[in-house]
C-alpha atoms as a PDB file:
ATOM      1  CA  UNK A   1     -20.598   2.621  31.538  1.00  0.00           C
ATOM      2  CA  UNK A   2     -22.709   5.715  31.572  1.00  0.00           C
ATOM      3  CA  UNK A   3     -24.868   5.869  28.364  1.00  0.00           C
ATOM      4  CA  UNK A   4     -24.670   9.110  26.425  1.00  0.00           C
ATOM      5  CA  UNK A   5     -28.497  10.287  25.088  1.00  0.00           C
ATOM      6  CA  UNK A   6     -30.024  13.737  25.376  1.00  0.00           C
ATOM      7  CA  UNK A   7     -27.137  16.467  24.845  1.00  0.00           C
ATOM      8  CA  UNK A   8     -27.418  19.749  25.400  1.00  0.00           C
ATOM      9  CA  UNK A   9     -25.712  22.102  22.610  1.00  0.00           C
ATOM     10  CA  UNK A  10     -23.974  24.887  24.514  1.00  0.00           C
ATOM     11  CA  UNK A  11     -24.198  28.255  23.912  1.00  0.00           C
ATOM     12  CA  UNK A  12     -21.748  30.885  23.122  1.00  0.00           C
ATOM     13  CA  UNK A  13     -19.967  32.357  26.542  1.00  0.00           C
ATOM     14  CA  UNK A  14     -19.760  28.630  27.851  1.00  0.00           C
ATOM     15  CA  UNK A  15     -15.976  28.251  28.577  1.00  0.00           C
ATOM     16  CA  UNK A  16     -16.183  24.538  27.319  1.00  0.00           C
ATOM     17  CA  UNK A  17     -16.671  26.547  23.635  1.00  0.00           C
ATOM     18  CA  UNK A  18     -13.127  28.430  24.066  1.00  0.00           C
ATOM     19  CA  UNK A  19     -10.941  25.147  24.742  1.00  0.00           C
ATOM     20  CA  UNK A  20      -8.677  23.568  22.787  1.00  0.00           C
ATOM     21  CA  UNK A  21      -9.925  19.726  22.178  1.00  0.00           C
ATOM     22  CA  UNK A  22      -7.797  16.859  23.167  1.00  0.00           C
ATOM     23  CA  UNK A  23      -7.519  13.800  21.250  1.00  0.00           C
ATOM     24  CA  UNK A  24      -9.636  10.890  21.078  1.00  0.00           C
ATOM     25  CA  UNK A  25      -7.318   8.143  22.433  1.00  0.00           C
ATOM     26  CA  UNK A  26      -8.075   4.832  20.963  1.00  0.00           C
ATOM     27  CA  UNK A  27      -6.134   2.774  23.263  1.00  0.00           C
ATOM     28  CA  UNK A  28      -7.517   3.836  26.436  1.00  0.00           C
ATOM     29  CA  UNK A  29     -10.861   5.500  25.725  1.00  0.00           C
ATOM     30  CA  UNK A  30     -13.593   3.378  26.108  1.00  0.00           C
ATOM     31  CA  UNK A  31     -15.105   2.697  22.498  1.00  0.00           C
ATOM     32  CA  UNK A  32     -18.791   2.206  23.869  1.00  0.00           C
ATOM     33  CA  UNK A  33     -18.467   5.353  24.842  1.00  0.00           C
ATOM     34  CA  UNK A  34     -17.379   6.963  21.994  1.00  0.00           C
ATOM     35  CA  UNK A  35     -20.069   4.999  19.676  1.00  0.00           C
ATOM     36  CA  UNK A  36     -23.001   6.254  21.985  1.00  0.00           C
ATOM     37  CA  UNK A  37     -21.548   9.666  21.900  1.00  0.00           C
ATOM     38  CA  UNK A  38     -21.478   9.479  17.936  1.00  0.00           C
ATOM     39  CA  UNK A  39     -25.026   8.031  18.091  1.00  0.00           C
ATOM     40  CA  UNK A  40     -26.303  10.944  20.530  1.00  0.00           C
ATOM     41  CA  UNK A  41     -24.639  13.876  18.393  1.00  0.00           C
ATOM     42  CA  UNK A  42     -26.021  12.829  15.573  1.00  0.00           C
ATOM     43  CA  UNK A  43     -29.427  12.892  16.684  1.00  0.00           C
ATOM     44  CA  UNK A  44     -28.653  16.290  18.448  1.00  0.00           C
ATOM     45  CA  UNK A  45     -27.928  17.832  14.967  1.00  0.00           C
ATOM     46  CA  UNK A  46     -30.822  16.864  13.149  1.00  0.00           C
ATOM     47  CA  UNK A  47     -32.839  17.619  15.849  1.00  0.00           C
ATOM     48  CA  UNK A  48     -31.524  20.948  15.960  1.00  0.00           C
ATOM     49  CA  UNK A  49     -31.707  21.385  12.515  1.00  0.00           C
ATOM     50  CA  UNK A  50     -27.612  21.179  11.947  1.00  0.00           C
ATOM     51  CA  UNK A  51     -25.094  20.096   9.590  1.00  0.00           C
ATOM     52  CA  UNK A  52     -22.674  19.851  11.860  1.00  0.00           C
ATOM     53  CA  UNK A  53     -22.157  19.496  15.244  1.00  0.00           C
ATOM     54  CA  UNK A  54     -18.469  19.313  17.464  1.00  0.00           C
ATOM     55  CA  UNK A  55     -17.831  17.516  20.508  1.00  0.00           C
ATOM     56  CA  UNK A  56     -16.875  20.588  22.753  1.00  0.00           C
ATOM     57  CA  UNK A  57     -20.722  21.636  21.590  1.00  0.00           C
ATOM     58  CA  UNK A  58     -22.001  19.161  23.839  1.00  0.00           C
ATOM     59  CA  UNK A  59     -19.435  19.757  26.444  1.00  0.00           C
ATOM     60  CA  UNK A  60     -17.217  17.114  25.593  1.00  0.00           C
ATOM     61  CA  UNK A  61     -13.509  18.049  25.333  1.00  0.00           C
ATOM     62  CA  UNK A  62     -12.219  15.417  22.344  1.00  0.00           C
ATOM     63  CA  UNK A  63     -11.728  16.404  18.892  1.00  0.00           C
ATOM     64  CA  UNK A  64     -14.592  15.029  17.086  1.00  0.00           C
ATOM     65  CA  UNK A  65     -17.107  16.228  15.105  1.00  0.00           C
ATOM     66  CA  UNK A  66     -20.079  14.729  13.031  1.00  0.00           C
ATOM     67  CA  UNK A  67     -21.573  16.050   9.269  1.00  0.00           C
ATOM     68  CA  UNK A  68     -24.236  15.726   7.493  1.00  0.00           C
ATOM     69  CA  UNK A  69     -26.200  17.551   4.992  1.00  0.00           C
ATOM     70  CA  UNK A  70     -30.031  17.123   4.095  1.00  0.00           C
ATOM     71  CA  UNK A  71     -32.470  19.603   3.358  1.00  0.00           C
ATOM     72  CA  UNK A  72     -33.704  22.088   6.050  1.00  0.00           C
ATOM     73  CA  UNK A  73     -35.202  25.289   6.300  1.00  0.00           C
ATOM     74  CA  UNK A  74     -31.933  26.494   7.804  1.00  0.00           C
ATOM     75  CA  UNK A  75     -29.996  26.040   5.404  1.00  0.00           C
ATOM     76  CA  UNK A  76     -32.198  25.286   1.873  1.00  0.00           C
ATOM     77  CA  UNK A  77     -30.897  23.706  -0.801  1.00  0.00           C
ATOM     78  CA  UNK A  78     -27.118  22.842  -0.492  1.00  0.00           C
ATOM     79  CA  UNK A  79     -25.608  19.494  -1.900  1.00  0.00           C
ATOM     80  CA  UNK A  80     -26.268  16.179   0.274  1.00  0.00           C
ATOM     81  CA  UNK A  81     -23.702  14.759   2.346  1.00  0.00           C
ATOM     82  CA  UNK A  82     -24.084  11.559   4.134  1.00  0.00           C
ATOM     83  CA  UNK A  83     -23.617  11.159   7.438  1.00  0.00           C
ATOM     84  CA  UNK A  84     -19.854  11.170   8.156  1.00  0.00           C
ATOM     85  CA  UNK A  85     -17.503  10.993  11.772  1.00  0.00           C
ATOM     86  CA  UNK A  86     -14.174  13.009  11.992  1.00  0.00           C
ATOM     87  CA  UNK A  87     -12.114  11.931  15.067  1.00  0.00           C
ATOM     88  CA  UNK A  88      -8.625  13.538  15.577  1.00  0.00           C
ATOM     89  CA  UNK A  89      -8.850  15.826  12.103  1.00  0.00           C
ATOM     90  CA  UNK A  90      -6.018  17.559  10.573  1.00  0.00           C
ATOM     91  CA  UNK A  91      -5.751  20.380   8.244  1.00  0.00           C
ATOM     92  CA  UNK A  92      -2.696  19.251   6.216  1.00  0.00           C
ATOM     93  CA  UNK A  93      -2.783  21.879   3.191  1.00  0.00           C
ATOM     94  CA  UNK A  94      -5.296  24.315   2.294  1.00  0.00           C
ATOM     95  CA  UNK A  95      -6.360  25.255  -1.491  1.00  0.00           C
ATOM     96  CA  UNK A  96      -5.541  28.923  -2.309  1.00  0.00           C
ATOM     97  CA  UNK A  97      -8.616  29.802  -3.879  1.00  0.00           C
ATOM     98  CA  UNK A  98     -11.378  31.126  -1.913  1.00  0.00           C
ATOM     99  CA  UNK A  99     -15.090  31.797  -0.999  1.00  0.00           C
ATOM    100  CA  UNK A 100     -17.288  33.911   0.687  1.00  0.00           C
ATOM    101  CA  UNK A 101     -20.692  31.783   2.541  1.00  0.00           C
ATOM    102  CA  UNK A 102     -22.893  33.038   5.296  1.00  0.00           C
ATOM    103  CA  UNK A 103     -22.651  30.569   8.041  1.00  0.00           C
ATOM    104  CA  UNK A 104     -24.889  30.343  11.282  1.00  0.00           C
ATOM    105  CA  UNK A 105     -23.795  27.970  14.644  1.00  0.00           C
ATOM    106  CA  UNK A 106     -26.259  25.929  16.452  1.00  0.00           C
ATOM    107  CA  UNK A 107     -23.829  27.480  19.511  1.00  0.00           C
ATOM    108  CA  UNK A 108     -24.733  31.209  18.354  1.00  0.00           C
ATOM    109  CA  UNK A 109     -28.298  31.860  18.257  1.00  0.00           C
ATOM    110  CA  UNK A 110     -29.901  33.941  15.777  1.00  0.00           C
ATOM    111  CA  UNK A 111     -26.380  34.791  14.383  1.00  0.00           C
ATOM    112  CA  UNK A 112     -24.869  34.335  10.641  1.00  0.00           C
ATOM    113  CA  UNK A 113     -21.886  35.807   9.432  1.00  0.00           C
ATOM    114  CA  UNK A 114     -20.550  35.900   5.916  1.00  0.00           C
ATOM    115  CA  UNK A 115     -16.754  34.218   6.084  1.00  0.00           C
ATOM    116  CA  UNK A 116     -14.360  33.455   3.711  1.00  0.00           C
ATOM    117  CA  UNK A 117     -12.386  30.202   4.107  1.00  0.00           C
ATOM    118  CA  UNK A 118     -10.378  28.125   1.403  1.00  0.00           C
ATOM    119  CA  UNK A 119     -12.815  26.339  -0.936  1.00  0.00           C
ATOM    120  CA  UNK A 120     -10.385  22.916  -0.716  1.00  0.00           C
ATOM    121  CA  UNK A 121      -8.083  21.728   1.381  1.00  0.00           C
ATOM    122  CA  UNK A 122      -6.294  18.023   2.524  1.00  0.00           C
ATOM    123  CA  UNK A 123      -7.162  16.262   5.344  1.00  0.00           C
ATOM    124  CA  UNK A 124      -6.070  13.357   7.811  1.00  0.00           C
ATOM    125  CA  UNK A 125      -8.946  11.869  10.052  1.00  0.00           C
ATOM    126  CA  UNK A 126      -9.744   8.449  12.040  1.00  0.00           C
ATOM    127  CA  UNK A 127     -12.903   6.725  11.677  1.00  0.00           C
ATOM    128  CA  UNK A 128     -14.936   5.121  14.786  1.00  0.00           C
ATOM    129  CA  UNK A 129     -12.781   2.045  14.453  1.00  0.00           C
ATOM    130  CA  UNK A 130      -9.447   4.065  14.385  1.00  0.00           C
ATOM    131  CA  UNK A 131      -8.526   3.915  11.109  1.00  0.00           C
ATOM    132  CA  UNK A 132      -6.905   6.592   9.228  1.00  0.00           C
ATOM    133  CA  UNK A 133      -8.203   8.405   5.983  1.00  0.00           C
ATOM    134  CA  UNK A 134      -6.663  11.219   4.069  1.00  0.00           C
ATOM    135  CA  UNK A 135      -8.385  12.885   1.209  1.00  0.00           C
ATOM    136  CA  UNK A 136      -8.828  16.423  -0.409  1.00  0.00           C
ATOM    137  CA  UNK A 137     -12.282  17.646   0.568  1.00  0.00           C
ATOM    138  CA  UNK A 138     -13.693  20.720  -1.617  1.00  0.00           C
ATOM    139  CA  UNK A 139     -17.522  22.377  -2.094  1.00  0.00           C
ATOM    140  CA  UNK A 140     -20.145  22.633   1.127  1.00  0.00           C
ATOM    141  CA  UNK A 141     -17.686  19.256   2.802  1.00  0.00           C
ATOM    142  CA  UNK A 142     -14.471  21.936   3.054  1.00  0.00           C
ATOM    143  CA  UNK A 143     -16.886  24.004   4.572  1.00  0.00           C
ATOM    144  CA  UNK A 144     -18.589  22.415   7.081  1.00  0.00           C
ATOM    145  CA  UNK A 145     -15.422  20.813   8.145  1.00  0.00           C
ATOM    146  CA  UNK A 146     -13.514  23.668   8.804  1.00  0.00           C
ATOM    147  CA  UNK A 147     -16.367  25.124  10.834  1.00  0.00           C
ATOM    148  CA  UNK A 148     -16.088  21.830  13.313  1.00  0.00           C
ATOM    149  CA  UNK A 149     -12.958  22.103  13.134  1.00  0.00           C
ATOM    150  CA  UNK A 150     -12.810  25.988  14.528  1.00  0.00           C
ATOM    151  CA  UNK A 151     -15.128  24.621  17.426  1.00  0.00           C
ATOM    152  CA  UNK A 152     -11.997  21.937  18.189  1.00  0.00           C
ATOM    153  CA  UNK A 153      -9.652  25.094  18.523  1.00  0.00           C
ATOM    154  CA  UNK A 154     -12.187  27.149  20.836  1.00  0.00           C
ATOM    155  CA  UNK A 155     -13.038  29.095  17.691  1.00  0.00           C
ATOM    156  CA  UNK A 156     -16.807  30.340  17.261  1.00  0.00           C
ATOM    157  CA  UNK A 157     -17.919  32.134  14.185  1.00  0.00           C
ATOM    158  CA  UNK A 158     -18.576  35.485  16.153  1.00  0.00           C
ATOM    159  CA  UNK A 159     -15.031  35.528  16.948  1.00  0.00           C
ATOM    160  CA  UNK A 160     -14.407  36.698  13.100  1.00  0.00           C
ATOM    161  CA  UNK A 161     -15.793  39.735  14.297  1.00  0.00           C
ATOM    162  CA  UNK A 162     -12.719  40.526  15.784  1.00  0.00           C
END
């Protein structure tokens, strides 16, 4: 089994960034490999100074992403989130309200943009072990998530230039 360690986050023009993800398969993807991988991306992001970081990011074509909020100078003082996995997400419903935040992308350098996404929507996601959760996520969570979940549909946030 190769072991998964330093990652590279790839930058924006890498064709790996414009794919659609496939999905994690739990019954034939090898789960050592998937727990390094989880294990490597979350030390990529804080060493980076992220919140969140996508598996295409690192050139890896599954859909899964990792989270996690603490304080940086990139971002200053938004709410905590622990440290959370998101394997084979789905948008089920999105909130109708909306907000404006300036977002940057550890793939765009020196790059923010000011979007406007739903401030809530409902969710379906598998955990490391496989197992399904659905909630409502709201606040900086929606957020971030939707901004993995752009990179899992070749989406960057300099393509809402266009």
């Amino acid at each position: 089994m190769r072991e998964i360690c330093d990652l590279k986050v790839l930058k924006e023009g890498a064709k790996e960034l414009q794919e659609v993800s496939t999905p994690w398969d739990f019954k034939n993807d090898d789960p050592n490999v998937l727990s390094n991988l989880i294990l490597s991306m979350k030390n990529t992001m804080r060493i980076e100074g992220g919140i969140g970081l996508a598996a295409p990011q690192v050139g890896v074509n599954k859909r899964l992403f990792v989270i996690e909020v603490r304080p940086n100078d990139r971002y200053g003082n938004l709410p905590s989130i622990p440290f959370e996995v998101f394997i084979n997400p789905v948008i089920l419903k999105f909130e109708r309200r909306t907000s404006d935040f300036e977002e940057g992308c550890l793939s765009v350098d020196n790059f923010r943009i000011i979007i406007n996404r739903p401030r809530g929507l409902w969710v379906r996601w598998q955990d490391q072990t496989g197992r399904f959760f659905r909630q409502k996520l709201t606040g900086v969570r929606a957020r971030v998530f939707q901004h993995e979940y752009d990179h899992l549909e070749g989406i960057l946030i300099s393509d809402y230039l266009i």
